[in-house]
Each structure stands twice: as structure tokens, then as C-alpha cells.
PDB file of N, CA and C in Angstrom:
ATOM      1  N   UNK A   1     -21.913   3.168  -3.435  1.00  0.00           N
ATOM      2  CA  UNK A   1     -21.579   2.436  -4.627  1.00  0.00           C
ATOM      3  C   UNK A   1     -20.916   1.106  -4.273  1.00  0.00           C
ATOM      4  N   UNK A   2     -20.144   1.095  -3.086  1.00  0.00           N
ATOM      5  CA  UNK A   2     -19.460  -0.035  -2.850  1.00  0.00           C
ATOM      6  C   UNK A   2     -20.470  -1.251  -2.394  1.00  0.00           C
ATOM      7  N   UNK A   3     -21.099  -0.315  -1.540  1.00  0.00           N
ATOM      8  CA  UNK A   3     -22.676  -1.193  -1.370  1.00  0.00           C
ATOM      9  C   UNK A   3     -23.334  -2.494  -2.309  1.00  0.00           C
ATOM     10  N   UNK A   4     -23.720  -1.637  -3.423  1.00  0.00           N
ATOM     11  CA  UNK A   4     -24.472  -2.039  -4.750  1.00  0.00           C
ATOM     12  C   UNK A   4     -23.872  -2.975  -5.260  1.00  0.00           C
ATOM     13  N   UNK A   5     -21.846  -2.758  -5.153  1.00  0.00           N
ATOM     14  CA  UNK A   5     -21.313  -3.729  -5.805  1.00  0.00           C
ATOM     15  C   UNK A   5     -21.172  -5.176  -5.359  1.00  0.00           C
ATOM     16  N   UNK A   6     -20.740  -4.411  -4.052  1.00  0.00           N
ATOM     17  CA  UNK A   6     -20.953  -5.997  -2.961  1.00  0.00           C
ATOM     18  C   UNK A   6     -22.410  -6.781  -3.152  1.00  0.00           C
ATOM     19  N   UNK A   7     -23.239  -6.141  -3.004  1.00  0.00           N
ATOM     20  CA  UNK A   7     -24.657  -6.946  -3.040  1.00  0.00           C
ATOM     21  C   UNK A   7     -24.922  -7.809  -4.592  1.00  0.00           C
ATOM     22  N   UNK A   8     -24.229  -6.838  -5.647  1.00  0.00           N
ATOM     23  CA  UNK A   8     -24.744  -7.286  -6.853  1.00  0.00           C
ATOM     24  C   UNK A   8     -23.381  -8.771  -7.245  1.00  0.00           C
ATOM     25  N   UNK A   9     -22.610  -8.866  -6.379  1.00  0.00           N
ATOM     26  CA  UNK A   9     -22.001  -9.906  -6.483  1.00  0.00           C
ATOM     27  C   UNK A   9     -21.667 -11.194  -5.715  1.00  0.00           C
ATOM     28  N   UNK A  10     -22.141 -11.126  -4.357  1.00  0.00           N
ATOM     29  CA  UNK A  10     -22.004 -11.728  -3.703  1.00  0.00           C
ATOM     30  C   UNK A  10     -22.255 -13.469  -4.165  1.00  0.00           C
ATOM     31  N   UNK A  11     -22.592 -13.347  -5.339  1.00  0.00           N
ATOM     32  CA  UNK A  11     -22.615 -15.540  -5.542  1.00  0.00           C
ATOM     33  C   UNK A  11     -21.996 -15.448  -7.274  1.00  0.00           C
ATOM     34  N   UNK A  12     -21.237 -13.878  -7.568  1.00  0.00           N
ATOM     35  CA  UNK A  12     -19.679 -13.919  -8.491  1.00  0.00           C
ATOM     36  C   UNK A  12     -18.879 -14.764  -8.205  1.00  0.00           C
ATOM     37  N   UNK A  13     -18.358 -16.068  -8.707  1.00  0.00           N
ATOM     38  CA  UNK A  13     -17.345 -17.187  -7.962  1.00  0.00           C
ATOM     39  C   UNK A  13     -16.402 -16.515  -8.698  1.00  0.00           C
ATOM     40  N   UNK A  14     -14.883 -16.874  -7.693  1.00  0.00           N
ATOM     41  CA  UNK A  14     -13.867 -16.662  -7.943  1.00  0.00           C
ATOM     42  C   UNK A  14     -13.414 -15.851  -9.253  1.00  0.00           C
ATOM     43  N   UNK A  15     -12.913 -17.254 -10.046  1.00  0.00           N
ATOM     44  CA  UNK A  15     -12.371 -16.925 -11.781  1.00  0.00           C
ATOM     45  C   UNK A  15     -12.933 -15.800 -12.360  1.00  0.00           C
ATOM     46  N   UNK A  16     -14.863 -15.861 -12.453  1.00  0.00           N
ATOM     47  CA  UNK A  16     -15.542 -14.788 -13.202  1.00  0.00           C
ATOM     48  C   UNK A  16     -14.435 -13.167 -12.219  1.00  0.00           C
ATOM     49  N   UNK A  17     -14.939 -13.279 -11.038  1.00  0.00           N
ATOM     50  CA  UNK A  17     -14.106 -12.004 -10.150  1.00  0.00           C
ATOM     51  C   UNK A  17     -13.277 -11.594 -10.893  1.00  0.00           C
ATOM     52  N   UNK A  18     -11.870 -12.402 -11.265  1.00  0.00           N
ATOM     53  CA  UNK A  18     -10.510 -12.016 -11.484  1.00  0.00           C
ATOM     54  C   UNK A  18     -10.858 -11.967 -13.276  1.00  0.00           C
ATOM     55  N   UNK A  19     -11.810 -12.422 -13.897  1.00  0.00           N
ATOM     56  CA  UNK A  19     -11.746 -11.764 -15.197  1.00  0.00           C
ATOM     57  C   UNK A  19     -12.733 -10.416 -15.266  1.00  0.00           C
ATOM     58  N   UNK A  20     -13.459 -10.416 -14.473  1.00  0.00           N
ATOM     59  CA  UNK A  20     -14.124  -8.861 -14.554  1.00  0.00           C
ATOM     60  C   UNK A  20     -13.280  -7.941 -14.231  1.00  0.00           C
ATOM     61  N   UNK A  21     -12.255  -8.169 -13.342  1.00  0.00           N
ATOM     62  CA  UNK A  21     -11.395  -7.446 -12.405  1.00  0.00           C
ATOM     63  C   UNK A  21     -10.648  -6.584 -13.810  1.00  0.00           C
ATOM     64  N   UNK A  22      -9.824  -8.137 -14.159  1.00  0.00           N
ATOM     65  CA  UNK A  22      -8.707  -7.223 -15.645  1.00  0.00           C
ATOM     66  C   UNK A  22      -9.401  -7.050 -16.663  1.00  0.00           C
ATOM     67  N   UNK A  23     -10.499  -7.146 -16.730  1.00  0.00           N
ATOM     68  CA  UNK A  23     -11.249  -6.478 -17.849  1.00  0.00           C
ATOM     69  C   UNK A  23     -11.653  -4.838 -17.748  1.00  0.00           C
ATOM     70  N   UNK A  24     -11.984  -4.580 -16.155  1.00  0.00           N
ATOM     71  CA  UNK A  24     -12.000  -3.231 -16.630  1.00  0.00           C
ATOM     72  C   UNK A  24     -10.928  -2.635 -15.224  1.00  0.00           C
ATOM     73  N   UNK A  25      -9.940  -3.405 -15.063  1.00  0.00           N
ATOM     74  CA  UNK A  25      -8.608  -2.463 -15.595  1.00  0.00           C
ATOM     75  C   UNK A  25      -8.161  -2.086 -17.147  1.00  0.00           C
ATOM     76  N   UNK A  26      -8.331  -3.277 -17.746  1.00  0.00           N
ATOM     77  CA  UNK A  26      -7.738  -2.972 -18.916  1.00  0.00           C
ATOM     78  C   UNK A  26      -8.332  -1.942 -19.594  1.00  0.00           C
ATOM     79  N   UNK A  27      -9.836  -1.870 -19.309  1.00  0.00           N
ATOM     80  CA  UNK A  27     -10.271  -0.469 -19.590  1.00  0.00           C
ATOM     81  C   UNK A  27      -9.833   1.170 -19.254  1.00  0.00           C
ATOM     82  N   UNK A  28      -9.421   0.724 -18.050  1.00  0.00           N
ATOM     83  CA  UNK A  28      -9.076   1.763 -17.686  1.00  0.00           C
ATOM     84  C   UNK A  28      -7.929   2.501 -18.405  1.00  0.00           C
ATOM     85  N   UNK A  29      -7.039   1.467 -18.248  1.00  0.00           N
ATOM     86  CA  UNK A  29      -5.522   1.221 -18.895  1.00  0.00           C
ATOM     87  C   UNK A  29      -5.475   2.307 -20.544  1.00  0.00           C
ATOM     88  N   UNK A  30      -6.649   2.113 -20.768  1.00  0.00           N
ATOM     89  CA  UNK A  30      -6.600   2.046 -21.955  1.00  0.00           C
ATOM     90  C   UNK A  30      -7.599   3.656 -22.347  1.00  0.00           C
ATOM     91  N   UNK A  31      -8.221   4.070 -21.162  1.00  0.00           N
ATOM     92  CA  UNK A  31      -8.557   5.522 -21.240  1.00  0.00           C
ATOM     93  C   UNK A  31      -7.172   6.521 -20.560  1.00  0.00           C
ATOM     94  N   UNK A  32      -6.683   6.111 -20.141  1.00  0.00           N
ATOM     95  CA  UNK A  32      -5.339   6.568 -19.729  1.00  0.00           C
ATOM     96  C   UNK A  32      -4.635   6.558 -20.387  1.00  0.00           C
ATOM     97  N   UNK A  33      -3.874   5.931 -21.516  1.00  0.00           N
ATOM     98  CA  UNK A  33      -2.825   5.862 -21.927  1.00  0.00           C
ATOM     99  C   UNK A  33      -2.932   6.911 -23.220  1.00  0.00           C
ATOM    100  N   UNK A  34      -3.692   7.696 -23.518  1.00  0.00           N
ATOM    101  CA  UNK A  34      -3.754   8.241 -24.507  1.00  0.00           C
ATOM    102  C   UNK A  34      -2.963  10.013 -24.150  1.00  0.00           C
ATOM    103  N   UNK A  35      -2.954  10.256 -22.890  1.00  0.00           N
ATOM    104  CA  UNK A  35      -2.600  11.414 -21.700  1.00  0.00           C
ATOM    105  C   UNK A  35      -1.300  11.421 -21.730  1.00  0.00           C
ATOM    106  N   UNK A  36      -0.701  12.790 -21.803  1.00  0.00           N
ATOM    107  CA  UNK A  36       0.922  12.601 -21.508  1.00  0.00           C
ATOM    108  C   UNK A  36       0.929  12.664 -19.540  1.00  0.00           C
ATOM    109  N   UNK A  37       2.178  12.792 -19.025  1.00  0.00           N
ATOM    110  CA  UNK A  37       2.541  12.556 -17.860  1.00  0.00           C
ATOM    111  C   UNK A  37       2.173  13.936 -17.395  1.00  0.00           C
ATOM    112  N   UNK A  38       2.378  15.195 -18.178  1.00  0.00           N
ATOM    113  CA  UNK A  38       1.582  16.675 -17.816  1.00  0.00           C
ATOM    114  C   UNK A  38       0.558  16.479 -17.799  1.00  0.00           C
ATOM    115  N   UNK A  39       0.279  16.008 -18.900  1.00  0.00           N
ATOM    116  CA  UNK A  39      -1.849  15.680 -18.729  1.00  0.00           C
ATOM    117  C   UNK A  39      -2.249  15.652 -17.430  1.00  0.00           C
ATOM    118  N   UNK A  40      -1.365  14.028 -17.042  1.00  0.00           N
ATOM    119  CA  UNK A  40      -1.778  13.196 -16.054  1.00  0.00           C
ATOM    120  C   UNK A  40      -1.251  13.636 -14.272  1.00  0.00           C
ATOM    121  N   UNK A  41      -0.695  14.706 -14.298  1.00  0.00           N
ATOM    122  CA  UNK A  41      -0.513  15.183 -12.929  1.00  0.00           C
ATOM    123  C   UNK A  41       0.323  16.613 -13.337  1.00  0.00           C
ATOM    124  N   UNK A  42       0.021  17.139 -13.865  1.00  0.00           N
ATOM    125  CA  UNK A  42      -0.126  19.025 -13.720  1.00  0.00           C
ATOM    126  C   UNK A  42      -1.660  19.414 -13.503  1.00  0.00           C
ATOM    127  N   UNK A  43      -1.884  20.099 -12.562  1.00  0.00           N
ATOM    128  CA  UNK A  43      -3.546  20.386 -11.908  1.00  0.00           C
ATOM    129  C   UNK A  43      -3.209  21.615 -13.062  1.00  0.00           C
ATOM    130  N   UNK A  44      -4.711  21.723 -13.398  1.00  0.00           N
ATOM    131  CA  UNK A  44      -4.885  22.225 -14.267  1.00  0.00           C
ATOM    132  C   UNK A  44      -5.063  22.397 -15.837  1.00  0.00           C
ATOM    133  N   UNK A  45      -4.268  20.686 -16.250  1.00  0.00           N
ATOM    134  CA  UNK A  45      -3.856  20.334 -17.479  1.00  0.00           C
ATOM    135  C   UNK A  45      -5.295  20.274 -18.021  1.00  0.00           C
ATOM    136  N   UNK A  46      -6.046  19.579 -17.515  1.00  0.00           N
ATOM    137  CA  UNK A  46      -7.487  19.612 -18.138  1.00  0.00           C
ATOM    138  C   UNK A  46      -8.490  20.551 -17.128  1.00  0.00           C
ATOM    139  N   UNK A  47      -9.034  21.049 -17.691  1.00  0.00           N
ATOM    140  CA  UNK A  47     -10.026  22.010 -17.342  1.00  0.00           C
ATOM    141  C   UNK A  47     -11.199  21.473 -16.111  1.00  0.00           C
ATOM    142  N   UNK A  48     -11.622  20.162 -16.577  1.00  0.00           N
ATOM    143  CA  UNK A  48     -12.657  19.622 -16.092  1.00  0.00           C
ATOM    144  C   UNK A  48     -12.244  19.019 -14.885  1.00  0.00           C
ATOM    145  N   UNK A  49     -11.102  18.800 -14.541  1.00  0.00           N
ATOM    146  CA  UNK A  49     -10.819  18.195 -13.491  1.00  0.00           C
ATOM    147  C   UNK A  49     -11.013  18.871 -11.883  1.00  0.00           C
ATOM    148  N   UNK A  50     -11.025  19.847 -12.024  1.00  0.00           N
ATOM    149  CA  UNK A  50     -10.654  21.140 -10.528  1.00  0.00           C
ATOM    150  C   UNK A  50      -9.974  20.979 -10.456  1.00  0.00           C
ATOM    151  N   UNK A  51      -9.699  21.152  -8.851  1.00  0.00           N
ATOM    152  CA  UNK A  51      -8.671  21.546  -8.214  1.00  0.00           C
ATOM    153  C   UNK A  51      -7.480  19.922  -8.244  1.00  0.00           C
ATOM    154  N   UNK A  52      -8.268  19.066  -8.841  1.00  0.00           N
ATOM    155  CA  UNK A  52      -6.822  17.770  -8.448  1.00  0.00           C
ATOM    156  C   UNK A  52      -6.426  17.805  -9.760  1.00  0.00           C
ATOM    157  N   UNK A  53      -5.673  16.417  -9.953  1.00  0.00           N
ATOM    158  CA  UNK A  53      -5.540  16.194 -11.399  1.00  0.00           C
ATOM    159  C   UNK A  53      -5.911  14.582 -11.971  1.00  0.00           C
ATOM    160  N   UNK A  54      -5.629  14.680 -13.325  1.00  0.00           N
ATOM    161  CA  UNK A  54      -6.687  13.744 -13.743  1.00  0.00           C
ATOM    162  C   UNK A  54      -5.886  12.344 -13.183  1.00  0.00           C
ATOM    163  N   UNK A  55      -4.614  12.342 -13.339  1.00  0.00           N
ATOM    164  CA  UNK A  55      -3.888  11.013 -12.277  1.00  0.00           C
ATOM    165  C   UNK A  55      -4.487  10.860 -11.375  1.00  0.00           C
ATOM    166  N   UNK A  56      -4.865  12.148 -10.136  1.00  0.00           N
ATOM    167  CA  UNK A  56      -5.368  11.297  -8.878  1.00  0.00           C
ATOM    168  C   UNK A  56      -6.790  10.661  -9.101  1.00  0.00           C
ATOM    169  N   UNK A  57      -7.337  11.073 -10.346  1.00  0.00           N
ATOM    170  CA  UNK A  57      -8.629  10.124 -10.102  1.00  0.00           C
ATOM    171  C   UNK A  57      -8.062   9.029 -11.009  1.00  0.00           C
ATOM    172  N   UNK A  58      -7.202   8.840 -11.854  1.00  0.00           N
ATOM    173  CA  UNK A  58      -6.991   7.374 -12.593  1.00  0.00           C
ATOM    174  C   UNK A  58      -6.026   6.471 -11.105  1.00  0.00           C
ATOM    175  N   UNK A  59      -6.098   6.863 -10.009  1.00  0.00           N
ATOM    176  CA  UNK A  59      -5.034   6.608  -9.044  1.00  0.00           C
ATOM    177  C   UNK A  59      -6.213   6.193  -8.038  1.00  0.00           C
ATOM    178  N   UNK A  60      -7.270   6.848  -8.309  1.00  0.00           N
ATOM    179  CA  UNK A  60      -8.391   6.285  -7.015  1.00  0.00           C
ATOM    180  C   UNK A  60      -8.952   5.262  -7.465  1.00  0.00           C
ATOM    181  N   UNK A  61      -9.231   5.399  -8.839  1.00  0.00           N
ATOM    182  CA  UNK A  61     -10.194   4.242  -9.545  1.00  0.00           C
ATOM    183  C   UNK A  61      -9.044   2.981  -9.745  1.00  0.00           C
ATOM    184  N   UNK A  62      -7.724   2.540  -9.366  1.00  0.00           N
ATOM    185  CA  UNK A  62      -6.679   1.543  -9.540  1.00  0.00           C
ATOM    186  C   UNK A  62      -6.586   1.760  -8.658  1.00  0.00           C
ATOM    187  N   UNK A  63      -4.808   1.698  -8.329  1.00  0.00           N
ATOM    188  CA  UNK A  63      -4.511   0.911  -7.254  1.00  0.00           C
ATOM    189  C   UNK A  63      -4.921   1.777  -5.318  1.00  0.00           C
ATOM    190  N   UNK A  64      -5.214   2.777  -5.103  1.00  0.00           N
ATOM    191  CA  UNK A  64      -6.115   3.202  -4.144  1.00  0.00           C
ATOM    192  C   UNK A  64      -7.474   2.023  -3.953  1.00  0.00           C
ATOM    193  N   UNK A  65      -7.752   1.767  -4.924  1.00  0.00           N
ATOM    194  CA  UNK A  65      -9.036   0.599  -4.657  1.00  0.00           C
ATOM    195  C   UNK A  65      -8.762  -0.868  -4.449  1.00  0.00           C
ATOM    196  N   UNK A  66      -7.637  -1.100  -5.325  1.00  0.00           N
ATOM    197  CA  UNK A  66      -7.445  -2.514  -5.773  1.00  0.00           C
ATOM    198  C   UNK A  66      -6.720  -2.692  -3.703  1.00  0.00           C
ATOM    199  N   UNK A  67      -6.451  -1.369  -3.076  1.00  0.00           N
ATOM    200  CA  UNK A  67      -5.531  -1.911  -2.224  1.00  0.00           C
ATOM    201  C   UNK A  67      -6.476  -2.106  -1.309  1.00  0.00           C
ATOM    202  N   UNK A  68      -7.434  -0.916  -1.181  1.00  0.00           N
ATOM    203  CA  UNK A  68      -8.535  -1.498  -0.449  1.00  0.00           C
ATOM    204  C   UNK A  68      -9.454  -2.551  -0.414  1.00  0.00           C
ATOM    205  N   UNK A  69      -9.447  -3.284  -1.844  1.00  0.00           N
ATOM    206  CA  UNK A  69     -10.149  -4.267  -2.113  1.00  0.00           C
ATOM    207  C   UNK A  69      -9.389  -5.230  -1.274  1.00  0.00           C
ATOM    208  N   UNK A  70      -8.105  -5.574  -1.588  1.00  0.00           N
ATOM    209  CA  UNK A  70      -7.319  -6.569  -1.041  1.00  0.00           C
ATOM    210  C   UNK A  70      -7.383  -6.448   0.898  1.00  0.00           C
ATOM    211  N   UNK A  71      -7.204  -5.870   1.088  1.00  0.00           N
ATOM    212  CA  UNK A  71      -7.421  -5.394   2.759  1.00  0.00           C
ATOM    213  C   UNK A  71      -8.999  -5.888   2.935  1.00  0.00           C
ATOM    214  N   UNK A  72      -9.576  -5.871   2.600  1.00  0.00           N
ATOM    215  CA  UNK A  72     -11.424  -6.364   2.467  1.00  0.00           C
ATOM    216  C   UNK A  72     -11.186  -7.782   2.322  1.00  0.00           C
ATOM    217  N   UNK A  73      -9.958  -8.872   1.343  1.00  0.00           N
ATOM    218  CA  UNK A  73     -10.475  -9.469   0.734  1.00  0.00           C
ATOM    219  C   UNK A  73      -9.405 -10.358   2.391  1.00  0.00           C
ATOM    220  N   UNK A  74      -8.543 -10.300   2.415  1.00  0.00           N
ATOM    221  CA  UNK A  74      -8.060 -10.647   3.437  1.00  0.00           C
ATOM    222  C   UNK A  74      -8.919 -10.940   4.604  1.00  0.00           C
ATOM    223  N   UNK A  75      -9.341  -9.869   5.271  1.00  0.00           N
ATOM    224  CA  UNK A  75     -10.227  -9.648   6.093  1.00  0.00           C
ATOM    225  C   UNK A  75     -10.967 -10.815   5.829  1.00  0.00           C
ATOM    226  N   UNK A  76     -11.811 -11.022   4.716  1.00  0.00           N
ATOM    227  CA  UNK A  76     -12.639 -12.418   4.671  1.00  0.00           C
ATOM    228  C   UNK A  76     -11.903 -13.520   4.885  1.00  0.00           C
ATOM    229  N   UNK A  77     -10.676 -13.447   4.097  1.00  0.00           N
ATOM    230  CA  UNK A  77      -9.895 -14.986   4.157  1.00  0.00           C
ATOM    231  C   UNK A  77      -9.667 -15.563   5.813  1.00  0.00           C
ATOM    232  N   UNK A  78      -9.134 -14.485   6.549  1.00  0.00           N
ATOM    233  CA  UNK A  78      -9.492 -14.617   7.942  1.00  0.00           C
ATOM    234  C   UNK A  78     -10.713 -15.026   8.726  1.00  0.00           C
ATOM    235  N   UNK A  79     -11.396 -14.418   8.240  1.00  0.00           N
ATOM    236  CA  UNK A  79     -12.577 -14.959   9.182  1.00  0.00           C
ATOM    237  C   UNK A  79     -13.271 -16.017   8.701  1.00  0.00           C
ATOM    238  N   UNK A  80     -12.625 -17.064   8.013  1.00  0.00           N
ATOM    239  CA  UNK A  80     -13.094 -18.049   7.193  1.00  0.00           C
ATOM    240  C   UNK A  80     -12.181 -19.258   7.958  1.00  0.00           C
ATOM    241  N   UNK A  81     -11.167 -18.689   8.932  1.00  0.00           N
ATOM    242  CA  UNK A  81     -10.192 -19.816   9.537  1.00  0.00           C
ATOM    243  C   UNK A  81     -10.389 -19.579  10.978  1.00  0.00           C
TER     244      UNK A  81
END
């Protein structure tokens, strides 16, 4: 998937990036916030989740990614000097 995304953006300039970016955080933001804090990290609170809980996937899809993104994005800024 990371694949697809990289390829399907590679001539995305800057600005568009950082408004797609908080656009679907804010999505995210906003399928989350409806969850209490049990919801969101007692395993088990929702059924569908298994064995984790539904935080660690609202935790992979944010900042788990955003950190890896940044570590990626670095990486370029470097090899650009």
C-alpha cells in the first residue's frame, strides 16, 4: 500500500501534500472522537477488533505513520544536500 501511495504521488507538490495530509487526519479525528477512552483501549470493548484494541489501530493509522513518514521525509531532505 505504501507502494501505490508513493507512486500515485510522486509529482503531489508540497502545499497540495500538507492539505491532503490534515484532511484525512481530520477524518480520522473525527471517526475517533465519537469512542470513550474504554472504547478506545480496553481489548475487547468492541467485538470486531481481536485480540488489540481499537486505539492501537487509530495509533497505527496517526502518529505510528506520521512518524514514519517524517523519518522517510528527512531521509529525502538529506539526500538532496
Amino acid at each position: 500500500m505504501n507502494q501505490l501511495f508513493w507512486e500515485k504521488h510522486q509529482q503531489t507538490e508540497y502545499a497540495k501534500a500538507l492539505t491532503l495530509l490534515e484532511e484525512s487526519h481530520n477524518k480520522v479525528m473525527q471517526l475517533m472522537e465519537p469512542f470513550s477512552n474504554d472504547e478506545l483501549f480496553q481489548k475487547g470493548a468492541v467485538s470486531w477488533s481481536g485480540g488489540t484494541t481499537l486505539g492501537s489501530y487509530f495509533i497505527s493509522t496517526t502518529s505510528s505513520h506520521y512518524d514514519w513518514a517524517i523519518k522517510k521525509l528527512k531521509k529525502h531532505q538529506k539526500s538532496l544536500t
